[in-house]
PDB file of N, CA and C in Angstrom:
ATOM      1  N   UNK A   1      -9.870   8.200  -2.993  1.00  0.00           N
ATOM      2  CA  UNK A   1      -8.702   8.231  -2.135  1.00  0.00           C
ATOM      3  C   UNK A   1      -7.607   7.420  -2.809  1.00  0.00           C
ATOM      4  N   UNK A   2      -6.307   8.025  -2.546  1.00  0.00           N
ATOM      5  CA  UNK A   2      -5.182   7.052  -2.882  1.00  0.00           C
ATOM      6  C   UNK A   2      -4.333   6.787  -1.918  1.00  0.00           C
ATOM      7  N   UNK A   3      -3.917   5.665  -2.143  1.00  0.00           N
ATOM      8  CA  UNK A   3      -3.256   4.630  -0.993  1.00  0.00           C
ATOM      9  C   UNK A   3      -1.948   4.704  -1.744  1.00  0.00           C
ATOM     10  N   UNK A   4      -0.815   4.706  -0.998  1.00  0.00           N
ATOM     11  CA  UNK A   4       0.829   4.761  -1.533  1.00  0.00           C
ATOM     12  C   UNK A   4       1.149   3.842  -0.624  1.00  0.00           C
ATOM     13  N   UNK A   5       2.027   2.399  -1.087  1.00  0.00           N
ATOM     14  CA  UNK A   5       2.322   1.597   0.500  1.00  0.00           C
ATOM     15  C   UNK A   5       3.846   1.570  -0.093  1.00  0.00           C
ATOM     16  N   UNK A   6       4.766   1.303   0.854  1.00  0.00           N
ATOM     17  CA  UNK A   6       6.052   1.222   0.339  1.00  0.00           C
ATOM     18  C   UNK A   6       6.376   0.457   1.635  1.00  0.00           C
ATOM     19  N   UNK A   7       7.587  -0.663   0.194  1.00  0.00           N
ATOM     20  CA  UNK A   7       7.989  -1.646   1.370  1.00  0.00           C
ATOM     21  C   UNK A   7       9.331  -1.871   0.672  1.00  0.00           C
ATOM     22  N   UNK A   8      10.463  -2.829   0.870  1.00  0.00           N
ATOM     23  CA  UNK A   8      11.577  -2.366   0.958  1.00  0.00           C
ATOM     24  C   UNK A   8      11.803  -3.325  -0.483  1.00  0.00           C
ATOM     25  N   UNK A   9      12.919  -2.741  -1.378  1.00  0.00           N
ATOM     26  CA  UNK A   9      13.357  -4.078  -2.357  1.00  0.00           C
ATOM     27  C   UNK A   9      12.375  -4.759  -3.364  1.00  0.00           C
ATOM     28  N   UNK A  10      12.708  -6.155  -3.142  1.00  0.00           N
ATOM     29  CA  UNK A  10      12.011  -7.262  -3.869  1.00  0.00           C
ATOM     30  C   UNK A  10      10.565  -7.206  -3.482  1.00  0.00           C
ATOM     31  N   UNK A  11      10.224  -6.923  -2.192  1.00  0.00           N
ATOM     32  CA  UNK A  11       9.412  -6.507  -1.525  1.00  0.00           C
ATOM     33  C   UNK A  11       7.910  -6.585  -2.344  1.00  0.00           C
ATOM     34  N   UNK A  12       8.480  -5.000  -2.865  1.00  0.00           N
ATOM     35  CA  UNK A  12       7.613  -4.265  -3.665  1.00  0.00           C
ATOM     36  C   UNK A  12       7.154  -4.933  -4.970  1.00  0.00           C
ATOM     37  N   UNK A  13       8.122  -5.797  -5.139  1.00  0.00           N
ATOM     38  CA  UNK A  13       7.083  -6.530  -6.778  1.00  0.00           C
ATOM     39  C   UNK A  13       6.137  -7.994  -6.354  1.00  0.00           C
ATOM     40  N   UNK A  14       6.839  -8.258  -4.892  1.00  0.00           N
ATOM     41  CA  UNK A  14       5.900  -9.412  -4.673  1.00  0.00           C
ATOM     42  C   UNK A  14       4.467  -8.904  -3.998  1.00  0.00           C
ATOM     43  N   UNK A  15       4.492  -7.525  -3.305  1.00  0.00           N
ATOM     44  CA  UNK A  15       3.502  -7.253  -3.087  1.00  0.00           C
ATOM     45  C   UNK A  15       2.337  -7.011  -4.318  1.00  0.00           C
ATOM     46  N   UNK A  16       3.050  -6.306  -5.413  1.00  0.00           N
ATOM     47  CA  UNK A  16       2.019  -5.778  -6.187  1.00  0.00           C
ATOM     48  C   UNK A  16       1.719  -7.496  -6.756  1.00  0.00           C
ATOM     49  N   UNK A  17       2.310  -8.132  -6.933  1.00  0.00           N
ATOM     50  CA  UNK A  17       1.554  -9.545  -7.534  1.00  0.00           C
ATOM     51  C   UNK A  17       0.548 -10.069  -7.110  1.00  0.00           C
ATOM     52  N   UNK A  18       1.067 -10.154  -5.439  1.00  0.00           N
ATOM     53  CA  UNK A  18      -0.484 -10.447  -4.696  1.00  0.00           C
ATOM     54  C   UNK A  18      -1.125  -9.823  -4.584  1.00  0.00           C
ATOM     55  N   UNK A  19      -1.300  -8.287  -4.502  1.00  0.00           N
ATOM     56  CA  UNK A  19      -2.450  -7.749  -4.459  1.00  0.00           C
ATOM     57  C   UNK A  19      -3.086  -7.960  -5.688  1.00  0.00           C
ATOM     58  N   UNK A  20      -2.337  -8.182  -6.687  1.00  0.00           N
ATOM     59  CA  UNK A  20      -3.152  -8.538  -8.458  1.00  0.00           C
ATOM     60  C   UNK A  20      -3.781  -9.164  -8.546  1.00  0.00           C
ATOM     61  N   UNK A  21      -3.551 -10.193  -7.632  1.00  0.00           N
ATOM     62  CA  UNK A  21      -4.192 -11.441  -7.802  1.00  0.00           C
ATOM     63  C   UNK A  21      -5.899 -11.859  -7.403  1.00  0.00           C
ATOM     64  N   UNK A  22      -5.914 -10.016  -6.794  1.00  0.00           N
ATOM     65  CA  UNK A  22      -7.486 -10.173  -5.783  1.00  0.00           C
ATOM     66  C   UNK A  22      -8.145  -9.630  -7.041  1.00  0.00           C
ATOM     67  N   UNK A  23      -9.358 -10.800  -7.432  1.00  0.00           N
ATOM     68  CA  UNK A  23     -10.547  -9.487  -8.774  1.00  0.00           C
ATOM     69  C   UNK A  23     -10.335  -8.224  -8.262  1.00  0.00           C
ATOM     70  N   UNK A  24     -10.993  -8.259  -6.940  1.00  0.00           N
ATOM     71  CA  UNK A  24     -11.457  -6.678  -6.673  1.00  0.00           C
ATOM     72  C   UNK A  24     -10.406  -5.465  -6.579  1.00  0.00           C
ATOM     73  N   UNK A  25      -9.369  -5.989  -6.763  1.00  0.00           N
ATOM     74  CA  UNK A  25      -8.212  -4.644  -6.816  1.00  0.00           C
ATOM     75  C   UNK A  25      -7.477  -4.346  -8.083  1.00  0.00           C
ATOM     76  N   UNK A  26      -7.975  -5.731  -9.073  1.00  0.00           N
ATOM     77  CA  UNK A  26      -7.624  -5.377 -10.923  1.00  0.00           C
ATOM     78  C   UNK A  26      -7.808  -3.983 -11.045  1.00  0.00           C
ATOM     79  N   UNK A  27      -6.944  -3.376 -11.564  1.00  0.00           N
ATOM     80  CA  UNK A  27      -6.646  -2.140 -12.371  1.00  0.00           C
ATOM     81  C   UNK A  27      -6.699  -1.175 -11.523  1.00  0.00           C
ATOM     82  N   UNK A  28      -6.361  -1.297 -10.233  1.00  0.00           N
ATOM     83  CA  UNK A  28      -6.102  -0.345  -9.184  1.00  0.00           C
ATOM     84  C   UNK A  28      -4.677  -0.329  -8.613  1.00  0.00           C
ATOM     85  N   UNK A  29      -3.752  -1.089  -8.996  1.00  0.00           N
ATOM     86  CA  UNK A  29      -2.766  -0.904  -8.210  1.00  0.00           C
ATOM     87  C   UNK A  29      -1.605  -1.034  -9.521  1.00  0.00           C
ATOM     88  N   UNK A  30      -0.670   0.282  -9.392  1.00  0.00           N
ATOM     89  CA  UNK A  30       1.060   0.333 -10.186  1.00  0.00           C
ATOM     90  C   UNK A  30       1.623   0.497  -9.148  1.00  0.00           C
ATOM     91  N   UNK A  31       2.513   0.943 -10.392  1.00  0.00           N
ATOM     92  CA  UNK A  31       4.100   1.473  -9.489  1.00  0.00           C
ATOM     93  C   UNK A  31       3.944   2.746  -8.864  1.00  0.00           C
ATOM     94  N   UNK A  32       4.242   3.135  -8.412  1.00  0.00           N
ATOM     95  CA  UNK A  32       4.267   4.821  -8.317  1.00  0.00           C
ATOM     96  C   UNK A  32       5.524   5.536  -8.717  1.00  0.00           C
ATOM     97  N   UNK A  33       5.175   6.424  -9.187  1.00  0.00           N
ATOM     98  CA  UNK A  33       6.257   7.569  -9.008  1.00  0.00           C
ATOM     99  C   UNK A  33       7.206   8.146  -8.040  1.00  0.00           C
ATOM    100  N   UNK A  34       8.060   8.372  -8.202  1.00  0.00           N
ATOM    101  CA  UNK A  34       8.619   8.628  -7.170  1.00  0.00           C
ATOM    102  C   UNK A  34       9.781   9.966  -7.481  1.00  0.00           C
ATOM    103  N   UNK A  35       9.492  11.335  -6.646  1.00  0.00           N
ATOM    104  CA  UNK A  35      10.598  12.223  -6.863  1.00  0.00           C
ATOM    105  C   UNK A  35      12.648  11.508  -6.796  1.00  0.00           C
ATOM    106  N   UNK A  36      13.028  12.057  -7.632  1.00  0.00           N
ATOM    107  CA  UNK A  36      14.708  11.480  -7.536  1.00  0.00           C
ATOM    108  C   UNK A  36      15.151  12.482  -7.486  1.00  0.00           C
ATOM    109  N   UNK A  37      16.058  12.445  -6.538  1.00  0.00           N
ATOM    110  CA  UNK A  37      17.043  13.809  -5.850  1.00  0.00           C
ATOM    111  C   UNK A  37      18.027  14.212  -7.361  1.00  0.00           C
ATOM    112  N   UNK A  38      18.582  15.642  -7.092  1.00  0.00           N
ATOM    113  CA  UNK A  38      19.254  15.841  -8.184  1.00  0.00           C
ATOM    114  C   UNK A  38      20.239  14.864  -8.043  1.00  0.00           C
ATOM    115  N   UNK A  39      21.021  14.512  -9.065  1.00  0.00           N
ATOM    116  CA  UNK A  39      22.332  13.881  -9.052  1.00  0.00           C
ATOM    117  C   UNK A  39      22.109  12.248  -8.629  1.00  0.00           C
ATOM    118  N   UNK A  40      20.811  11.692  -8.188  1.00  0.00           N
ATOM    119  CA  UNK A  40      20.969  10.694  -7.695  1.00  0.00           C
ATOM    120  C   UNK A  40      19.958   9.652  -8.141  1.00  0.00           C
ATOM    121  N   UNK A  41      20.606   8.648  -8.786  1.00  0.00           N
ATOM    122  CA  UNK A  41      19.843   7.439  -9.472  1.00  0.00           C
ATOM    123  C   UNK A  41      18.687   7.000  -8.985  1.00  0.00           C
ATOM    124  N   UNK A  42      17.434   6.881  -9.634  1.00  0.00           N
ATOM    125  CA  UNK A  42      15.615   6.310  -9.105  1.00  0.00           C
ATOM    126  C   UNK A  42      15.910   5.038  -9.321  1.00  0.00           C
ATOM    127  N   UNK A  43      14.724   4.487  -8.629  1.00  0.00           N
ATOM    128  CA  UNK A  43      14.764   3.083  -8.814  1.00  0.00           C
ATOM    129  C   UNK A  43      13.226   2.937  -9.901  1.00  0.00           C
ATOM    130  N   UNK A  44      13.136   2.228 -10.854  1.00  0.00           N
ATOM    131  CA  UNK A  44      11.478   2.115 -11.433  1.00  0.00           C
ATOM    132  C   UNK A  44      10.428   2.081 -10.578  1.00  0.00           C
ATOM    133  N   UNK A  45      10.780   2.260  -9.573  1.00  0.00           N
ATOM    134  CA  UNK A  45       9.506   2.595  -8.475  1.00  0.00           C
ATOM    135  C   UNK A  45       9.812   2.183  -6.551  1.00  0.00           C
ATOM    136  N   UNK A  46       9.331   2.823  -5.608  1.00  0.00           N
ATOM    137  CA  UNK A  46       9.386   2.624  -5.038  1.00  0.00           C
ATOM    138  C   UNK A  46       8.569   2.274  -3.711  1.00  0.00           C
ATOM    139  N   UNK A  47       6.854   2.816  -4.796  1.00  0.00           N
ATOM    140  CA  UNK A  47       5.913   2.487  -3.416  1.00  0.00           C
ATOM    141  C   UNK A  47       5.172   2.033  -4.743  1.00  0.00           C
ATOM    142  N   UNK A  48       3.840   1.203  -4.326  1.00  0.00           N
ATOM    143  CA  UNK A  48       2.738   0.934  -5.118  1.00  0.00           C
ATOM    144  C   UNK A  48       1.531   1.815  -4.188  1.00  0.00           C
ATOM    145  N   UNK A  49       1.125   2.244  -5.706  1.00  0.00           N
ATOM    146  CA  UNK A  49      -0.171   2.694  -5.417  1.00  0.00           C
ATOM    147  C   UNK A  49      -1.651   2.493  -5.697  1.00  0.00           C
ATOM    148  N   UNK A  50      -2.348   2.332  -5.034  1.00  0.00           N
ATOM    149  CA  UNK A  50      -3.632   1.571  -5.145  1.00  0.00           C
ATOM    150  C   UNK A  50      -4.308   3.092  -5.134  1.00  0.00           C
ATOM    151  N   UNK A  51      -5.541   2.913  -5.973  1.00  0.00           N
ATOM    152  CA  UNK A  51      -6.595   3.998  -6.304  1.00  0.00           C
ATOM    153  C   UNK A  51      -7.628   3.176  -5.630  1.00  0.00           C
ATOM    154  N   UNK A  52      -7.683   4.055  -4.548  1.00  0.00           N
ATOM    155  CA  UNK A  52      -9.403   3.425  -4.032  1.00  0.00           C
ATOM    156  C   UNK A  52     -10.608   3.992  -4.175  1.00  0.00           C
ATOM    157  N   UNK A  53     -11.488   2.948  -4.801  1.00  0.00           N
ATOM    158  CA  UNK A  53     -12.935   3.093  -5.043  1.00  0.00           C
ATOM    159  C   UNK A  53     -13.968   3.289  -3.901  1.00  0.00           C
ATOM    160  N   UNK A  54     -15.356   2.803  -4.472  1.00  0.00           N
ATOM    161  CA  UNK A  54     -16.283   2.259  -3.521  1.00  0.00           C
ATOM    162  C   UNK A  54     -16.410   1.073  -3.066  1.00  0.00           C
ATOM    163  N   UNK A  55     -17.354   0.558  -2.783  1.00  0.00           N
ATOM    164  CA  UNK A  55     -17.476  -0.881  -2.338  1.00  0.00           C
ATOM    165  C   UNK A  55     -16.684  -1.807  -1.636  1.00  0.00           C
ATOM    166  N   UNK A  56     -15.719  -1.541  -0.570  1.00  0.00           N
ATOM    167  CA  UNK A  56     -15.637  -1.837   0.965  1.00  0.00           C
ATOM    168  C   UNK A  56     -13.805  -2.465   0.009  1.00  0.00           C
ATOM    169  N   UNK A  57     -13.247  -1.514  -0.729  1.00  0.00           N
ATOM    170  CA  UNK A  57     -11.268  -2.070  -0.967  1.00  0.00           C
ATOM    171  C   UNK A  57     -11.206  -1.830  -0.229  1.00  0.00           C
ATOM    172  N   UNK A  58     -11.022  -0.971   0.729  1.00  0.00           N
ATOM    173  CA  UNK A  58     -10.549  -0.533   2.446  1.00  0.00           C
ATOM    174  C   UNK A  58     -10.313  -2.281   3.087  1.00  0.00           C
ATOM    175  N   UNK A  59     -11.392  -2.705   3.062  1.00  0.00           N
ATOM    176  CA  UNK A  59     -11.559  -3.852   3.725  1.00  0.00           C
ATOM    177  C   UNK A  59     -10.283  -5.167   3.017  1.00  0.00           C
ATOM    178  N   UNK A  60     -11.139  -5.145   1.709  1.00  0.00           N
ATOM    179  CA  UNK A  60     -10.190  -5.774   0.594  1.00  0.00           C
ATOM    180  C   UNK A  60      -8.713  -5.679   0.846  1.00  0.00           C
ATOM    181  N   UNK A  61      -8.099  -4.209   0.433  1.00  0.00           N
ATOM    182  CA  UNK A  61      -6.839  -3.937   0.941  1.00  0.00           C
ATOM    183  C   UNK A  61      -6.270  -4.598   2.219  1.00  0.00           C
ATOM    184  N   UNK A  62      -7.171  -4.217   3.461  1.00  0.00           N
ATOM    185  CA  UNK A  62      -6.176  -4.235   4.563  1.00  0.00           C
ATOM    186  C   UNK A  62      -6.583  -6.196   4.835  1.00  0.00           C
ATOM    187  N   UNK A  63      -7.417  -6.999   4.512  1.00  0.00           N
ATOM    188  CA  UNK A  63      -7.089  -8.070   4.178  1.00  0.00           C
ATOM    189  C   UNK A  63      -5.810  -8.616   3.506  1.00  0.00           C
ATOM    190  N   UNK A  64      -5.687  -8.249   2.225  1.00  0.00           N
ATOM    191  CA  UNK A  64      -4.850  -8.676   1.521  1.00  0.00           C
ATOM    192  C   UNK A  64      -3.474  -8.446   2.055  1.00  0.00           C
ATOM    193  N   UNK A  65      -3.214  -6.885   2.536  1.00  0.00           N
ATOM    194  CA  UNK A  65      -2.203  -6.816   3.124  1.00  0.00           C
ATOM    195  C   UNK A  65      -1.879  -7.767   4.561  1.00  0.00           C
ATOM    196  N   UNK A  66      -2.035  -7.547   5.092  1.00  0.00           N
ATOM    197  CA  UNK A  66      -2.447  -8.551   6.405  1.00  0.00           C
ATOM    198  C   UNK A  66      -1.741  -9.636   6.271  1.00  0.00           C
ATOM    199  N   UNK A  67      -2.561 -10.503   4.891  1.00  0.00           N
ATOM    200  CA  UNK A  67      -2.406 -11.693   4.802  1.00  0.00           C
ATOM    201  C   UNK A  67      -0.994 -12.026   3.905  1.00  0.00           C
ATOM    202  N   UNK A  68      -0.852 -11.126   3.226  1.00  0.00           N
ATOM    203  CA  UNK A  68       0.790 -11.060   1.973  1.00  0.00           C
ATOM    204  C   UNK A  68       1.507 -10.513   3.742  1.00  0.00           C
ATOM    205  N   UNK A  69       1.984  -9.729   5.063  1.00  0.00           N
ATOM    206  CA  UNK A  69       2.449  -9.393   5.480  1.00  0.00           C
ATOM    207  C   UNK A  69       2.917 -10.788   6.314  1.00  0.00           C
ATOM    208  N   UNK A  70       1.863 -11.974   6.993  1.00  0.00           N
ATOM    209  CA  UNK A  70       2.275 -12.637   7.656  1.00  0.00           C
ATOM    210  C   UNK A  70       2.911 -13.802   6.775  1.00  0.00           C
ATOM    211  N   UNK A  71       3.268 -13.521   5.479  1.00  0.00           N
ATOM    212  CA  UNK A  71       4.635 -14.417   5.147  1.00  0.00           C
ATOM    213  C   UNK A  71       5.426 -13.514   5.059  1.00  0.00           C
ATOM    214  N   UNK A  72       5.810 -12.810   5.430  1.00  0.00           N
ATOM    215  CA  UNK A  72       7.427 -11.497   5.033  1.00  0.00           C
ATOM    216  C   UNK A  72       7.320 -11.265   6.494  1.00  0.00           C
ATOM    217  N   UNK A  73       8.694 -10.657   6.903  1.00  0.00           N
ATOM    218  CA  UNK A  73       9.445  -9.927   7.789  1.00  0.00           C
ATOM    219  C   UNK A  73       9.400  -8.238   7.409  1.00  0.00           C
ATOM    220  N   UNK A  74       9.130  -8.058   6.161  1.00  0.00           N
ATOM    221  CA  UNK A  74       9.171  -7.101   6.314  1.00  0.00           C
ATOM    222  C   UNK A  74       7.940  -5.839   6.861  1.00  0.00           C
ATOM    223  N   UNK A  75       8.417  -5.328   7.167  1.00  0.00           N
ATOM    224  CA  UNK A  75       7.279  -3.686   7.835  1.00  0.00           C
ATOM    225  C   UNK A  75       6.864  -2.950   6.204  1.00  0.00           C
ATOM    226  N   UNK A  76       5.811  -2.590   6.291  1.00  0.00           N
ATOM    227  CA  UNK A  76       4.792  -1.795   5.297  1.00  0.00           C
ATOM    228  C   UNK A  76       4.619  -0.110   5.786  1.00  0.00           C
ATOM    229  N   UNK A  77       4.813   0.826   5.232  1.00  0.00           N
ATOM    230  CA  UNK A  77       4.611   2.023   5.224  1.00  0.00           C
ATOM    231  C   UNK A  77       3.456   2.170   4.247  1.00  0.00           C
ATOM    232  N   UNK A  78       2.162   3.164   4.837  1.00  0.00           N
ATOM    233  CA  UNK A  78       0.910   2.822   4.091  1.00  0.00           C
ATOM    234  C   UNK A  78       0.681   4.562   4.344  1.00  0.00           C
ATOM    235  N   UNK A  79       0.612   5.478   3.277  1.00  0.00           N
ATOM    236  CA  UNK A  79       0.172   6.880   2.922  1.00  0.00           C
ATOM    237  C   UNK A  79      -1.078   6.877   2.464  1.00  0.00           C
ATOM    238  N   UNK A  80      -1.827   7.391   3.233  1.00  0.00           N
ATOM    239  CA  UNK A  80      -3.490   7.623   2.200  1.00  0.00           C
ATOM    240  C   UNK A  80      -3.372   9.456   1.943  1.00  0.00           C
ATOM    241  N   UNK A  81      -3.738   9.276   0.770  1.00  0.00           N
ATOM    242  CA  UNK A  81      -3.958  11.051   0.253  1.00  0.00           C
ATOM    243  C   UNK A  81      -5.704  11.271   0.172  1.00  0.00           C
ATOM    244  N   UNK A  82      -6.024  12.119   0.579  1.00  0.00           N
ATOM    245  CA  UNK A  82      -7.517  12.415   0.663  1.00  0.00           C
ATOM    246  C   UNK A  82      -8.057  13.172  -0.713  1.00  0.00           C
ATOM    247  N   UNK A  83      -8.892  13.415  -1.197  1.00  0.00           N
ATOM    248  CA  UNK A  83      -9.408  14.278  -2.760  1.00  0.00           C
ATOM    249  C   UNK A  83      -8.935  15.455  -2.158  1.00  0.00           C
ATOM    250  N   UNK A  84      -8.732  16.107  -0.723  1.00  0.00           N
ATOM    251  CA  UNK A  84      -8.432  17.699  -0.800  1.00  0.00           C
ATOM    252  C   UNK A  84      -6.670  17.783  -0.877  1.00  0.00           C
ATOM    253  N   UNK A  85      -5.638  16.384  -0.710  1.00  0.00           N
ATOM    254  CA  UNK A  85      -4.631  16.105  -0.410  1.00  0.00           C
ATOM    255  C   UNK A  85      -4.075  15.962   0.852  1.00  0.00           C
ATOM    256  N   UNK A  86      -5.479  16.006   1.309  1.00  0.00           N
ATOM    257  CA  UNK A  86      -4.298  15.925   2.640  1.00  0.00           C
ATOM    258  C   UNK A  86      -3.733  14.342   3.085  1.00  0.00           C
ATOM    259  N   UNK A  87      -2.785  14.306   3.217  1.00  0.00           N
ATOM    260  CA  UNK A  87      -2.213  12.961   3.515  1.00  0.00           C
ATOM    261  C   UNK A  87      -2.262  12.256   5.402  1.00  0.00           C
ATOM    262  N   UNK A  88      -1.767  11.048   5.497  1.00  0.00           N
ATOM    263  CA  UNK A  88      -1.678  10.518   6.701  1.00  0.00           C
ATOM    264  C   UNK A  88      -0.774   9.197   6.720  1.00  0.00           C
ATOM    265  N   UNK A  89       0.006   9.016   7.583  1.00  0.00           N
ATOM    266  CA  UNK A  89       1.429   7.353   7.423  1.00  0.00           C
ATOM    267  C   UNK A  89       0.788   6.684   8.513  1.00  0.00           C
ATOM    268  N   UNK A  90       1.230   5.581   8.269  1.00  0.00           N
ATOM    269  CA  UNK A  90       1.158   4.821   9.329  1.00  0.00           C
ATOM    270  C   UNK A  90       2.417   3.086   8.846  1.00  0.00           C
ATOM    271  N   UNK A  91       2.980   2.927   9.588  1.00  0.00           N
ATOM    272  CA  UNK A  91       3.923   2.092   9.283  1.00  0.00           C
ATOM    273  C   UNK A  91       3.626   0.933  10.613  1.00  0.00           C
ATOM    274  N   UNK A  92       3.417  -0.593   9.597  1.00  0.00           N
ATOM    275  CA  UNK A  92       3.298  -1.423  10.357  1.00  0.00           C
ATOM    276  C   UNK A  92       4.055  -2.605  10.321  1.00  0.00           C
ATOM    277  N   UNK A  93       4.840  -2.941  11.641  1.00  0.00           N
ATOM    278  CA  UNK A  93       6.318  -3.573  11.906  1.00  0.00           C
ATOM    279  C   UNK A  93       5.952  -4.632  12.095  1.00  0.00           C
ATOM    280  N   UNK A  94       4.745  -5.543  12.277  1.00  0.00           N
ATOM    281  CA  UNK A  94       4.894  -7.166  12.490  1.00  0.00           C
ATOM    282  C   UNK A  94       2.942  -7.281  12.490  1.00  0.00           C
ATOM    283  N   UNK A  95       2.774  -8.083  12.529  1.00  0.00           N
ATOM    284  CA  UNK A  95       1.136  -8.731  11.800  1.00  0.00           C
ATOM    285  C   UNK A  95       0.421  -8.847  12.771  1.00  0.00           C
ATOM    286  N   UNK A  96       0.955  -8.990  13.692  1.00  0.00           N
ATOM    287  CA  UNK A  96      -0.135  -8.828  15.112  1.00  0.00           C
ATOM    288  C   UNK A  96      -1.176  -7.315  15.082  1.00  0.00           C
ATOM    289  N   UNK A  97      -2.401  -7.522  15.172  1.00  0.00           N
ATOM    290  CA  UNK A  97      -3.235  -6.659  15.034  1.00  0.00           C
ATOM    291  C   UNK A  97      -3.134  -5.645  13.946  1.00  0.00           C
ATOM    292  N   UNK A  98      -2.566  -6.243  12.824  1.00  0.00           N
ATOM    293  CA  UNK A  98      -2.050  -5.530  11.298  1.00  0.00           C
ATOM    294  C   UNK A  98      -3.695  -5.258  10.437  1.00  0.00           C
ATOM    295  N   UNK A  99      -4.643  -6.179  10.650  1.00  0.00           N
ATOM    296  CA  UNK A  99      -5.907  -6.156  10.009  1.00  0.00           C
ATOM    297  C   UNK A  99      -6.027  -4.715  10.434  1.00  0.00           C
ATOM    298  N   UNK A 100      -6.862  -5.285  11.731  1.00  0.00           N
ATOM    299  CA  UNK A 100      -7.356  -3.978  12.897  1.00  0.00           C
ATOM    300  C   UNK A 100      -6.856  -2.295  12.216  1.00  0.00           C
ATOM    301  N   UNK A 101      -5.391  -2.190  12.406  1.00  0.00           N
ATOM    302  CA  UNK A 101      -4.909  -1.140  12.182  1.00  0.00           C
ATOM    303  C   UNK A 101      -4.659  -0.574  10.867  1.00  0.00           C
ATOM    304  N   UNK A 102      -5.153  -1.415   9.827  1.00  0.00           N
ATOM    305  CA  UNK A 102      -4.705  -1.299   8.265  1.00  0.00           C
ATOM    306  C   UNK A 102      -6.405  -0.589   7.996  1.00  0.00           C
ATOM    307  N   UNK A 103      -7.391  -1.776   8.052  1.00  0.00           N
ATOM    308  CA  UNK A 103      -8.683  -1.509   7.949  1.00  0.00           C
ATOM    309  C   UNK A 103      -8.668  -0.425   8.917  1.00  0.00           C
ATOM    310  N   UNK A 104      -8.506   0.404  10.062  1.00  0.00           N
ATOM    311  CA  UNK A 104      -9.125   1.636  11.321  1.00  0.00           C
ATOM    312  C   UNK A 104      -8.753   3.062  10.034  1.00  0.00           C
ATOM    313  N   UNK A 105      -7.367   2.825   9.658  1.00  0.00           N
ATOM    314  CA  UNK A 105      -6.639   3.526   8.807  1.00  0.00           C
ATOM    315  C   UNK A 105      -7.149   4.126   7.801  1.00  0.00           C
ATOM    316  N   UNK A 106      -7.352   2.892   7.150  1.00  0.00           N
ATOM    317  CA  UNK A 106      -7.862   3.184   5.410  1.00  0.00           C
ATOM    318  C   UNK A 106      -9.019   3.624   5.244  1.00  0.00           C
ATOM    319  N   UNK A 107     -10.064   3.238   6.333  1.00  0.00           N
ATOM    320  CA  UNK A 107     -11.646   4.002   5.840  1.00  0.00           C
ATOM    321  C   UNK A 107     -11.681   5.036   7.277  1.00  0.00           C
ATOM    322  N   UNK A 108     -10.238   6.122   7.322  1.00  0.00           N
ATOM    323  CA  UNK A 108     -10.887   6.957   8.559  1.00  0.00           C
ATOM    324  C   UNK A 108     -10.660   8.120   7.603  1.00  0.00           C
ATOM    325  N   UNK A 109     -11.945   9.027   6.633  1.00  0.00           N
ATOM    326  CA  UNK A 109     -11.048  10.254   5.892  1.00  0.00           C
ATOM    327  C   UNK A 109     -11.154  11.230   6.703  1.00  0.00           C
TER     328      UNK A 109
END
């Protein structure tokens, strides 16, 4: 499964640091790609994407996020793509019950 989270700005490079910082998510998480409209300037990225394995990142992830969320103000937009593609959003606006709903999310395929 792949995880796409997008968050706003500066945002996005302090997230991918902390998530770097967990062993268990080394070499799972860039930049992502991102389509750019005709005529209109990309930014080097705008969501990070985490490649998820086995052995309980679901958990890992929605920890880490959780815990990088209750120092920021900002809200997280979190896309999981399934192996057949099918996708699912879920956008979360403040840290109260952010575990709960990150972890229900990430391991429902």
């Amino acid at each position: 499964m792949q995880i796409a989270i997008a968050v706003a700005g500066e945002d996005l490079f302090a997230l991918r640091a902390w998530l770097e910082l967990d062993p268990a998510l080394t070499g799972a998480v860039r930049l992502g790609d991102t389509e750019i409209e005709p005529g209109a300037m990309g930014d080097l990225g705008e969501v990070l994407v985490v490649v998820m394995g086995a052995g309980g990142m679901a958990t890992v992830l929605a920890n880490n996020l959780t815990s990088w969320l209750a120092t920021r103000k900002s809200e997280v937009t979190i896309t999981r793509t399934a192996a057949d593609g099918a996708t699912a959003t879920v956008t979360i606006k403040d840290v109260k019950n952010a575990e709960k709903i990150v972890t229900a999310f990430l391991a429902d395929d």
